[in-house]
N, C-alpha and C. Protein backbone atom coordinates (compact mmCIF):
# COMPACT_ATOMS: atom_id res chain seq x y z
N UNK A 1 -51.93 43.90 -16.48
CA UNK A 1 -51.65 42.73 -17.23
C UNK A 1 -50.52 41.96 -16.55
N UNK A 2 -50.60 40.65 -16.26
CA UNK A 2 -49.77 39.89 -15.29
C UNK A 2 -49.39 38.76 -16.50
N UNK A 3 -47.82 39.14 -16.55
CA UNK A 3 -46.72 38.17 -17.39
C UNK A 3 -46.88 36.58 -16.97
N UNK A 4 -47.07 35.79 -17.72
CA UNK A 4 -46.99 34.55 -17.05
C UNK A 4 -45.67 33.97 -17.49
N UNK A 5 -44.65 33.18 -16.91
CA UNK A 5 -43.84 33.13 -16.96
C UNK A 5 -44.10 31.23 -17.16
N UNK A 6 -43.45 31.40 -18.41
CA UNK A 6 -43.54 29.45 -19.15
C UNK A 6 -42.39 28.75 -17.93
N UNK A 7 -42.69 28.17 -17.78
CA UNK A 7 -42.36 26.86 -16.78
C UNK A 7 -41.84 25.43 -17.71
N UNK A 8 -40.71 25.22 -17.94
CA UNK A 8 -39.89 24.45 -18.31
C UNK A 8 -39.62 23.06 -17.66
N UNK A 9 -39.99 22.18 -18.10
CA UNK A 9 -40.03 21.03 -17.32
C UNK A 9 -39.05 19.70 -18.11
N UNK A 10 -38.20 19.67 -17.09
CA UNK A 10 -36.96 18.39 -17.08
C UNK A 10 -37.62 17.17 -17.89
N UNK A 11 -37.25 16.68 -19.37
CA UNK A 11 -38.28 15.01 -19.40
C UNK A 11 -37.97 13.98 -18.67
N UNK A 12 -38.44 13.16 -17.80
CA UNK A 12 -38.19 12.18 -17.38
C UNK A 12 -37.14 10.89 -17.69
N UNK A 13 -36.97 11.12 -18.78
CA UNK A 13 -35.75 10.84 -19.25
C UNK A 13 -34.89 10.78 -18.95
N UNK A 14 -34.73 11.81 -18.87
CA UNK A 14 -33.43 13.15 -18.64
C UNK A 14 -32.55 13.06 -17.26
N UNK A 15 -34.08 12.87 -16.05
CA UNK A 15 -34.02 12.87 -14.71
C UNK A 15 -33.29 11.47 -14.54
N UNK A 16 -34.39 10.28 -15.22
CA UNK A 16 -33.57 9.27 -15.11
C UNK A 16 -32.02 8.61 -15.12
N UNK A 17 -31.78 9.62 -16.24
CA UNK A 17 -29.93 9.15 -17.01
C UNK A 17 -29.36 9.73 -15.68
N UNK A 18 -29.79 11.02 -15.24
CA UNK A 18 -29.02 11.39 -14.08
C UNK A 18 -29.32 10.77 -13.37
N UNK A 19 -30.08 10.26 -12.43
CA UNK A 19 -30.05 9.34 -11.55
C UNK A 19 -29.54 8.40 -11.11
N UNK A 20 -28.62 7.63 -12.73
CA UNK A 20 -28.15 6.27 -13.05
C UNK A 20 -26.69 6.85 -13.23
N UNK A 21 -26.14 7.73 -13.64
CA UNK A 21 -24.80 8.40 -13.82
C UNK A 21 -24.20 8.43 -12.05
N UNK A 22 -25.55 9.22 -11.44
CA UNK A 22 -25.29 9.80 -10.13
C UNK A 22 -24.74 8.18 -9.02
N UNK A 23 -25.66 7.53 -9.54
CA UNK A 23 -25.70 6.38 -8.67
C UNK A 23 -24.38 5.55 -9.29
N UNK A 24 -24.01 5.64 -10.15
CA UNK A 24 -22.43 4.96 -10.64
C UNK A 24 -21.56 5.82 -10.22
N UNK A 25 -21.21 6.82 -10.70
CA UNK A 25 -20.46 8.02 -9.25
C UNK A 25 -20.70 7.52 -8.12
N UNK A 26 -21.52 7.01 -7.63
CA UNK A 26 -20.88 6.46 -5.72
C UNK A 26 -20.72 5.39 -6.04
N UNK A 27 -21.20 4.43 -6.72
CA UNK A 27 -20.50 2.90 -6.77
C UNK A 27 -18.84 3.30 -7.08
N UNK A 28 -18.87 4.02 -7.81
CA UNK A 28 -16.92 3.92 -8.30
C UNK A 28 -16.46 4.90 -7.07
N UNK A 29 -16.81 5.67 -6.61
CA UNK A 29 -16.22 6.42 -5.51
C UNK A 29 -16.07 5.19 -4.28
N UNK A 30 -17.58 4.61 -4.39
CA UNK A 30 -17.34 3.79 -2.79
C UNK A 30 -16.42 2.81 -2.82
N UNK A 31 -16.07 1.97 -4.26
CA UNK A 31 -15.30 1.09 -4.74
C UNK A 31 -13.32 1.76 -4.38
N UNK A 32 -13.25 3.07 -4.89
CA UNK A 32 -11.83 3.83 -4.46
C UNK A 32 -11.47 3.62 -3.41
N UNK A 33 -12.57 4.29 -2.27
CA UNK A 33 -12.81 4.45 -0.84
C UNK A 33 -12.38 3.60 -0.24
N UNK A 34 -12.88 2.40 -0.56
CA UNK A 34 -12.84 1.29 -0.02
C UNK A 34 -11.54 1.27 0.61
N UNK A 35 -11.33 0.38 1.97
CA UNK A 35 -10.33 0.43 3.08
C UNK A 35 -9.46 1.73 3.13
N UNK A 36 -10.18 2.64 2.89
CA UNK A 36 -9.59 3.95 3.13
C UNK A 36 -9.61 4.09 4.68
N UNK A 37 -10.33 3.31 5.10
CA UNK A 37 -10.35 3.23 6.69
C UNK A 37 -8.95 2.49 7.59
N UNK A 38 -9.07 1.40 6.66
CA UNK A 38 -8.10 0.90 6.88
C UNK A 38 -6.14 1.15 7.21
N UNK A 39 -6.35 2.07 5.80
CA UNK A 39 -5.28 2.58 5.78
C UNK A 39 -4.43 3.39 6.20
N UNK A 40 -5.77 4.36 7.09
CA UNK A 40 -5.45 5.26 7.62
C UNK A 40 -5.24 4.46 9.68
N UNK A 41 -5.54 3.35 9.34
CA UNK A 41 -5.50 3.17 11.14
C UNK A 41 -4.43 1.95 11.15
N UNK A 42 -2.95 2.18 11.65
CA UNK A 42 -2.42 2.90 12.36
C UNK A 42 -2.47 4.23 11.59
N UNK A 43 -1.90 4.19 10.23
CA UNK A 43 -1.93 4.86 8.86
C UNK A 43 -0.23 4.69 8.94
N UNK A 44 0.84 4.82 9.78
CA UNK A 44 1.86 4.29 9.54
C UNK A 44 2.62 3.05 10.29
N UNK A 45 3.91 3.23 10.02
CA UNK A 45 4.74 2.22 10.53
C UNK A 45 5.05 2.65 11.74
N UNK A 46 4.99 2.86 13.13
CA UNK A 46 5.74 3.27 14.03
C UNK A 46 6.50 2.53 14.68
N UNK A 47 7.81 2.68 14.50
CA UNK A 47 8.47 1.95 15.07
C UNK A 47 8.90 2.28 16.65
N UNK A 48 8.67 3.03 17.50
CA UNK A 48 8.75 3.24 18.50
C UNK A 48 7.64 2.79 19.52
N UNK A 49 7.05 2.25 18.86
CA UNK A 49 5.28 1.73 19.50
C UNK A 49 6.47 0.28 19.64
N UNK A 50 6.49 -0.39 20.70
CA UNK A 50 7.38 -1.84 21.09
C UNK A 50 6.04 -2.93 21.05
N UNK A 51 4.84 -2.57 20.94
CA UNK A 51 3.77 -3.62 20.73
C UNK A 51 3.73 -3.65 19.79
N UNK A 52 3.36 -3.07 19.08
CA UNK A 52 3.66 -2.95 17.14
C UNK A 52 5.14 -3.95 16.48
N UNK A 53 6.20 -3.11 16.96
CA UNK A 53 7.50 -3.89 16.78
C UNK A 53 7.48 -5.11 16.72
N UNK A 54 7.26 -5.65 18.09
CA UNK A 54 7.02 -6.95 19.12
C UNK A 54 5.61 -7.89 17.63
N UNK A 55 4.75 -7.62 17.42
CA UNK A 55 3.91 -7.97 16.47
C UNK A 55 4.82 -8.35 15.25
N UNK A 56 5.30 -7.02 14.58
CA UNK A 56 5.59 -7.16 13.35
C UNK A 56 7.13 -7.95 13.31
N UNK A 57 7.90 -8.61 14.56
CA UNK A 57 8.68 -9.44 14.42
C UNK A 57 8.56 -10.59 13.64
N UNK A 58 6.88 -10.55 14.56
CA UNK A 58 6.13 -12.32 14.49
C UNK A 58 6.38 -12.17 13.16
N UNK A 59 5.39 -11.32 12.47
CA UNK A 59 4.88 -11.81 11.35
C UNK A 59 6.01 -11.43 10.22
N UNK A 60 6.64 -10.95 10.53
CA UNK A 60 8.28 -11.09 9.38
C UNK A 60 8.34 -12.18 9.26
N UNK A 61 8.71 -12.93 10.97
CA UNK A 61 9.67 -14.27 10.72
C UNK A 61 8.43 -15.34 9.76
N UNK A 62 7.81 -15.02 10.48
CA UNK A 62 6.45 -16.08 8.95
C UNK A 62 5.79 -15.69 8.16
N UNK A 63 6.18 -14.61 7.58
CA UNK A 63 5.50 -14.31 6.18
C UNK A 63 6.80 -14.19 5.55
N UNK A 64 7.93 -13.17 5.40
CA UNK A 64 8.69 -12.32 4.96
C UNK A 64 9.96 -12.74 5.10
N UNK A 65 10.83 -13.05 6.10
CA UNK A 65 11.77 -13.75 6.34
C UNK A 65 12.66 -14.72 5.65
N UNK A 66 11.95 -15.78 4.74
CA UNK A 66 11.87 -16.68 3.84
C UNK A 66 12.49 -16.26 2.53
N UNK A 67 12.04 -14.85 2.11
CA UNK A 67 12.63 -14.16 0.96
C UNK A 67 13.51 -12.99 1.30
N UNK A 68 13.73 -12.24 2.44
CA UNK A 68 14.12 -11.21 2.79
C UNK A 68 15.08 -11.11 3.81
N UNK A 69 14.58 -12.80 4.50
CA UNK A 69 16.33 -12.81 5.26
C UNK A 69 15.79 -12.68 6.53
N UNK A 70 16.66 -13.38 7.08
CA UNK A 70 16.15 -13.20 8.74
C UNK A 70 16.48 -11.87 9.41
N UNK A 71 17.51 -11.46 8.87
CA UNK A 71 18.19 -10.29 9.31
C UNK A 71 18.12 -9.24 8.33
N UNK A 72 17.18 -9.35 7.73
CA UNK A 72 16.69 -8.23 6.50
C UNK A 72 17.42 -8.09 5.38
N UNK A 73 18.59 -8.95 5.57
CA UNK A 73 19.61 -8.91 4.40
C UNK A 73 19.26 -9.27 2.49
N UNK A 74 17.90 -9.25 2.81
CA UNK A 74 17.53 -9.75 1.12
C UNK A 74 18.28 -10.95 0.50
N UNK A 75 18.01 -11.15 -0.34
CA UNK A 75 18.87 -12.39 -1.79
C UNK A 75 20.41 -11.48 -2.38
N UNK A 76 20.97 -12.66 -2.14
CA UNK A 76 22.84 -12.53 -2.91
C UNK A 76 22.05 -11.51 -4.16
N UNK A 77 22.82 -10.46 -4.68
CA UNK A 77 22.87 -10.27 -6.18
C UNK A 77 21.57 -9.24 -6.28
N UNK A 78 20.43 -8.74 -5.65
CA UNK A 78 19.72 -8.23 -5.13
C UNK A 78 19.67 -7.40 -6.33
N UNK A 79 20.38 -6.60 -7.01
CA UNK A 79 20.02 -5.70 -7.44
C UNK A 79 20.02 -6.18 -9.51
N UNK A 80 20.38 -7.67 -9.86
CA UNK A 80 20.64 -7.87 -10.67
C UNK A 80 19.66 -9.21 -11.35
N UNK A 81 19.31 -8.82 -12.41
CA UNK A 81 17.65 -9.48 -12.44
C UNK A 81 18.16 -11.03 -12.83
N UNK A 82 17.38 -11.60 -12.85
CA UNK A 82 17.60 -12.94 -12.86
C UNK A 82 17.04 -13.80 -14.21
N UNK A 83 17.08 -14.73 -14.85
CA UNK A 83 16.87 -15.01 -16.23
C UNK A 83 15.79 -14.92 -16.43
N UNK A 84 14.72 -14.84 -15.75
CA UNK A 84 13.29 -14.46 -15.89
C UNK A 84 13.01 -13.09 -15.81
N UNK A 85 14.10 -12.40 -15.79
CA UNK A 85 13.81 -10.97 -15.39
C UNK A 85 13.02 -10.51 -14.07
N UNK A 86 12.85 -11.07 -12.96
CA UNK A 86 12.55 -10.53 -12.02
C UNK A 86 13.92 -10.48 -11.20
N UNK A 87 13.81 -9.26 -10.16
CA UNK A 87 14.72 -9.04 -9.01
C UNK A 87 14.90 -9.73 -7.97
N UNK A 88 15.73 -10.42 -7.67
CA UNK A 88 15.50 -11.36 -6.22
C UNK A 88 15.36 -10.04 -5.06
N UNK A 89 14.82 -10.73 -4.01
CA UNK A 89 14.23 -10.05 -2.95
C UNK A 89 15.38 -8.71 -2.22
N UNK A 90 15.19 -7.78 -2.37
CA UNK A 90 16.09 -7.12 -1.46
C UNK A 90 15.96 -6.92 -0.17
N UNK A 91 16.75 -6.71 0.54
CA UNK A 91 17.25 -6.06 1.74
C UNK A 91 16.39 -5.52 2.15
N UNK A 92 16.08 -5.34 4.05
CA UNK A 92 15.29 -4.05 4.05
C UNK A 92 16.12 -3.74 5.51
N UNK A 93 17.40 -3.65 5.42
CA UNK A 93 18.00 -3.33 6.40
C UNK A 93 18.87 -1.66 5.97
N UNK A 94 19.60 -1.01 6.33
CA UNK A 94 20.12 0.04 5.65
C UNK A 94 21.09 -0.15 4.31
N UNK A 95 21.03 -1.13 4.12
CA UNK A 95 22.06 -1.65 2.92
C UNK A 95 20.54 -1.66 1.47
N UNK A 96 19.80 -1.50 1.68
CA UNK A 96 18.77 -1.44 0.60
C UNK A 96 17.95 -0.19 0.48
N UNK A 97 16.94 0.00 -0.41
CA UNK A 97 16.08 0.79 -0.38
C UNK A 97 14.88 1.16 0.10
N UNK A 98 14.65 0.23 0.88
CA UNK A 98 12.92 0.26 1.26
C UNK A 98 13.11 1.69 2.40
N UNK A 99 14.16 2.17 3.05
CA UNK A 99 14.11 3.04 3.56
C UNK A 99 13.82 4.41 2.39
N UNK A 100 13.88 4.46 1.23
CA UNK A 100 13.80 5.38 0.67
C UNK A 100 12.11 5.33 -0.46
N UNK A 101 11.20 5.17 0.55
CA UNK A 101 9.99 4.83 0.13
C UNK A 101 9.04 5.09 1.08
N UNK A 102 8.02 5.51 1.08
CA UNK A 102 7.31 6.13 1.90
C UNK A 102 6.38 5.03 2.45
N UNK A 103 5.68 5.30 3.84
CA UNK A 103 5.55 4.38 4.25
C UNK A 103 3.92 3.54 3.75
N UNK A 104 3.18 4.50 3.02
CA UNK A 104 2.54 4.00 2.41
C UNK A 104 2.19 3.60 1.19
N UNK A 105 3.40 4.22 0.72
CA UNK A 105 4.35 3.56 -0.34
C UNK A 105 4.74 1.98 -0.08
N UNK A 106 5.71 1.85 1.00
CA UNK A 106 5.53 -0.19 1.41
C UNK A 106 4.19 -0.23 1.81
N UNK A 107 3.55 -0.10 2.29
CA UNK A 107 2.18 -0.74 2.85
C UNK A 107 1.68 -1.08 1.42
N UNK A 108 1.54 -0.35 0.79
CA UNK A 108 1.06 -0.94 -0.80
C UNK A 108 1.62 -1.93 -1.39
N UNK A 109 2.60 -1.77 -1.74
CA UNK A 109 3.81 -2.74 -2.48
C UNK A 109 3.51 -4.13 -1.52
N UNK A 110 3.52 -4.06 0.04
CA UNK A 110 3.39 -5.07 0.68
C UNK A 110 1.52 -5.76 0.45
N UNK A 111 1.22 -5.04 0.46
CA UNK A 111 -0.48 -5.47 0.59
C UNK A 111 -0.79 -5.61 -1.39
N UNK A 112 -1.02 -5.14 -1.74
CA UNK A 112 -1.31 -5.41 -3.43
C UNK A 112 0.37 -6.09 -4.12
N UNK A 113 1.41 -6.33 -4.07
CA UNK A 113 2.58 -6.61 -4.60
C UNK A 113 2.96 -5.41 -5.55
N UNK A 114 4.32 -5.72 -5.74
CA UNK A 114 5.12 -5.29 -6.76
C UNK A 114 4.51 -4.86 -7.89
N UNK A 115 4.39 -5.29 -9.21
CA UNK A 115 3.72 -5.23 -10.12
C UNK A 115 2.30 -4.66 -10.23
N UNK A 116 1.65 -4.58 -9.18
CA UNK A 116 -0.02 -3.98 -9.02
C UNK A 116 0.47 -2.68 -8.83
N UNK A 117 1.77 -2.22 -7.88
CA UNK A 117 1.89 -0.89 -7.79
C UNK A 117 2.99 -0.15 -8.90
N UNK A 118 3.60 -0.96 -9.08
CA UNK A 118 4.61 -0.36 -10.07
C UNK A 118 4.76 0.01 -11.75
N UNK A 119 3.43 -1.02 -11.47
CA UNK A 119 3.30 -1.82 -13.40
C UNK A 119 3.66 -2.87 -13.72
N UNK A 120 2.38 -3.42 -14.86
CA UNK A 120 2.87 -4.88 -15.20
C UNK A 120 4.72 -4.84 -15.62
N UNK A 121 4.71 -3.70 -16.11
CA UNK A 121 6.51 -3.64 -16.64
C UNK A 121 7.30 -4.01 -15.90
N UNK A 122 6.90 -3.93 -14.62
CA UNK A 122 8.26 -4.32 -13.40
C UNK A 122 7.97 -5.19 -12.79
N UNK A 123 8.50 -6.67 -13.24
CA UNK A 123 8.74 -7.79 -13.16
C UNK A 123 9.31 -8.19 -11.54
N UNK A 124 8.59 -8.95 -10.99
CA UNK A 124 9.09 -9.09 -9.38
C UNK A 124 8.05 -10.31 -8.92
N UNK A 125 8.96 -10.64 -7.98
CA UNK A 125 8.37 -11.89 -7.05
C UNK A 125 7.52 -11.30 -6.29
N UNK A 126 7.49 -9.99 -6.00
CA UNK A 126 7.13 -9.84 -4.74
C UNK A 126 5.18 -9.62 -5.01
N UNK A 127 5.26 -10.62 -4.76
CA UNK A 127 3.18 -10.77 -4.68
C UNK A 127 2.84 -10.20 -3.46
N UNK A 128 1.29 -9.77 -3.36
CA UNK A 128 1.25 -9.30 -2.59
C UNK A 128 0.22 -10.21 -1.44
N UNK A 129 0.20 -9.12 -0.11
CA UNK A 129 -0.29 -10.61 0.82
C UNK A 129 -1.78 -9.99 1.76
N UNK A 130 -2.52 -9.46 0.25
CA UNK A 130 -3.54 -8.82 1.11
C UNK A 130 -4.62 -9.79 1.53
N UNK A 131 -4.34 -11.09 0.58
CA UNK A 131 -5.15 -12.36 1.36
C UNK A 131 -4.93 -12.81 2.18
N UNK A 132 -3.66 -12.56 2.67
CA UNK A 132 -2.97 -13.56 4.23
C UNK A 132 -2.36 -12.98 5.30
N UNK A 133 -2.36 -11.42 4.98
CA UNK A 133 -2.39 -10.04 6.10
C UNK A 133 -3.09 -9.63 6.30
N UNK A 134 -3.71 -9.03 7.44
CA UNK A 134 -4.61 -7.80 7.68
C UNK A 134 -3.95 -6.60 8.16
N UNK A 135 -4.37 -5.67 7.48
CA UNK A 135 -3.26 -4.37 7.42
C UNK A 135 -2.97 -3.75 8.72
N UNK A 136 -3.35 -4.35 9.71
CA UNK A 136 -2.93 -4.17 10.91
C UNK A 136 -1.17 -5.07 11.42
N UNK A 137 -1.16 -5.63 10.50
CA UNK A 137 -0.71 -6.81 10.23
C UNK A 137 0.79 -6.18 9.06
N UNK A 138 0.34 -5.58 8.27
CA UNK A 138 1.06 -4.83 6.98
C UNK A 138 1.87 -3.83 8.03
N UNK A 139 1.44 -3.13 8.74
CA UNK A 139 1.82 -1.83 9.34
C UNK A 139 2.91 -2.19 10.73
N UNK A 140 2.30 -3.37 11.65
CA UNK A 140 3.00 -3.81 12.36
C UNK A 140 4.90 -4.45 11.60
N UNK A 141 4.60 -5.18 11.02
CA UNK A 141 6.09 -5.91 9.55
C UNK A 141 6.66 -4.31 9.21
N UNK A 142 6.05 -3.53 9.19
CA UNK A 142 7.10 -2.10 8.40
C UNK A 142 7.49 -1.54 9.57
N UNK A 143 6.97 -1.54 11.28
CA UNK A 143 7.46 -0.79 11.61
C UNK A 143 8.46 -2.11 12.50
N UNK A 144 8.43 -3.08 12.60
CA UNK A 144 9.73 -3.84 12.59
C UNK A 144 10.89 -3.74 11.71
N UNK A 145 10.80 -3.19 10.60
CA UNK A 145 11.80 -3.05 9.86
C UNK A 145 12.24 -2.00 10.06
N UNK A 146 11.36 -0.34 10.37
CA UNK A 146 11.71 0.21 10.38
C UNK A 146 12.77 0.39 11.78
N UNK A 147 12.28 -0.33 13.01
CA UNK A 147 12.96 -0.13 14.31
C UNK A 147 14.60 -1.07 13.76
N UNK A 148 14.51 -1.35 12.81
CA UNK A 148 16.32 -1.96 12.78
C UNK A 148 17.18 -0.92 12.14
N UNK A 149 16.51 0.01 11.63
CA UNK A 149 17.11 0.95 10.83
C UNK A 149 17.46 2.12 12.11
N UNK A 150 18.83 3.27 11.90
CA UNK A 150 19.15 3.86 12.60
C UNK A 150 18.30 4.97 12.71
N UNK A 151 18.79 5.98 13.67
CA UNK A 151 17.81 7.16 13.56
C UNK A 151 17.96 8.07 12.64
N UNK A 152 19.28 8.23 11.94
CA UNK A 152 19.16 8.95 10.52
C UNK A 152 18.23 8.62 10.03
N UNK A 153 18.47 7.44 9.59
CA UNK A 153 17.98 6.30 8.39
C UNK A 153 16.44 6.40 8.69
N UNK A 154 15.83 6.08 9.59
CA UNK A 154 14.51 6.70 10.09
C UNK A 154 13.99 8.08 9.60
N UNK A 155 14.48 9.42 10.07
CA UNK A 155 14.97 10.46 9.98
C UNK A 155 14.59 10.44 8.27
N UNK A 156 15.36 10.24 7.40
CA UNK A 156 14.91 10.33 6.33
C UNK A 156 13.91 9.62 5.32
N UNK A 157 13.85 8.56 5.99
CA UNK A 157 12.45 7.88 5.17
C UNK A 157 11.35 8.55 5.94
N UNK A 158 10.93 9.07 7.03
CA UNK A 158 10.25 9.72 7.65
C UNK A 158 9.90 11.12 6.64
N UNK A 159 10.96 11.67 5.63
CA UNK A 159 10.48 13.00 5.48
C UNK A 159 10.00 12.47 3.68
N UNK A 160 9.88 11.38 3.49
CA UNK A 160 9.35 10.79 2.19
C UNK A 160 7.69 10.95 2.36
């Protein structure tokens, strides 16, 4: 006597919803993903690369410069909000903090702004300039900033 063994079959239904779940799982994954390529190439600031440097001079003095100072010195009062409650621009020379931020930590803040990374709660000028940089572009500006900073000062934003 040979057992026949009932055979259970998935309803089409069933198959379908998964299909449509499965296929929104890669739309929102590919949507995350997205310029993950990007980010990773250079993926940092190097400031010892002098073509990079030499680049990210340029594009300080005409993007960044304007709010941050020619000499990285940020806005008078820097740390004290202003009647609108945003922060005027700080420093990004060793007299500020951007050394104490990782470097894709600024690449963000620089490419999406202030507020996209921090929260609507934290009120800031600083918009971001992913329409008028290309992150080749983002990476070159950080590691100009970073080459003004000493080799401590390097040294420890390096281990952020």
């Amino acid at each position: 006597m040979t057992s026949r063994r009932r055979e259970r079959r998935v309803p089409t239904s069933t198959v379908i919803v998964l299909v449509v779940i499965a296929a929104a799982l890669i739309a929102v994954w590919s949507v995350l993903l997205d310029g993950t390529e990007e980010l990773s190439h250079p993926g940092r600031a190097d400031a010892s690369d002098p073509e990079l440097v030499a680049r990210g001079s340029e594009v300080y003095a005409e993007s960044c410069a304007s709010c941050h100072g020619v000499s990285l010195e940020g806005q008078p009062n820097w740390r004290e909000r202003k009647a609108d409650g945003t922060l005027p621009a700080p420093p990004h020379d060793e007299t500020g903090h951007t050394w104490h931020h990782s470097d894709v930590h600024l690449f963000e803040v620089t490419k999406w702004g202030t507020e996209a990374v921090a929260g609507e709660d934290y009120k800031s000028d600083m918009r971001g300039f992913a329409d008028e940089l290309d992150d080749a572009d983002i990476w070159a500006v950080l590691a100009y900033i970073k080459s003004q900073w000493s080799a401590d000062i390097q040294a420890a934003q390096a281990r952020r």
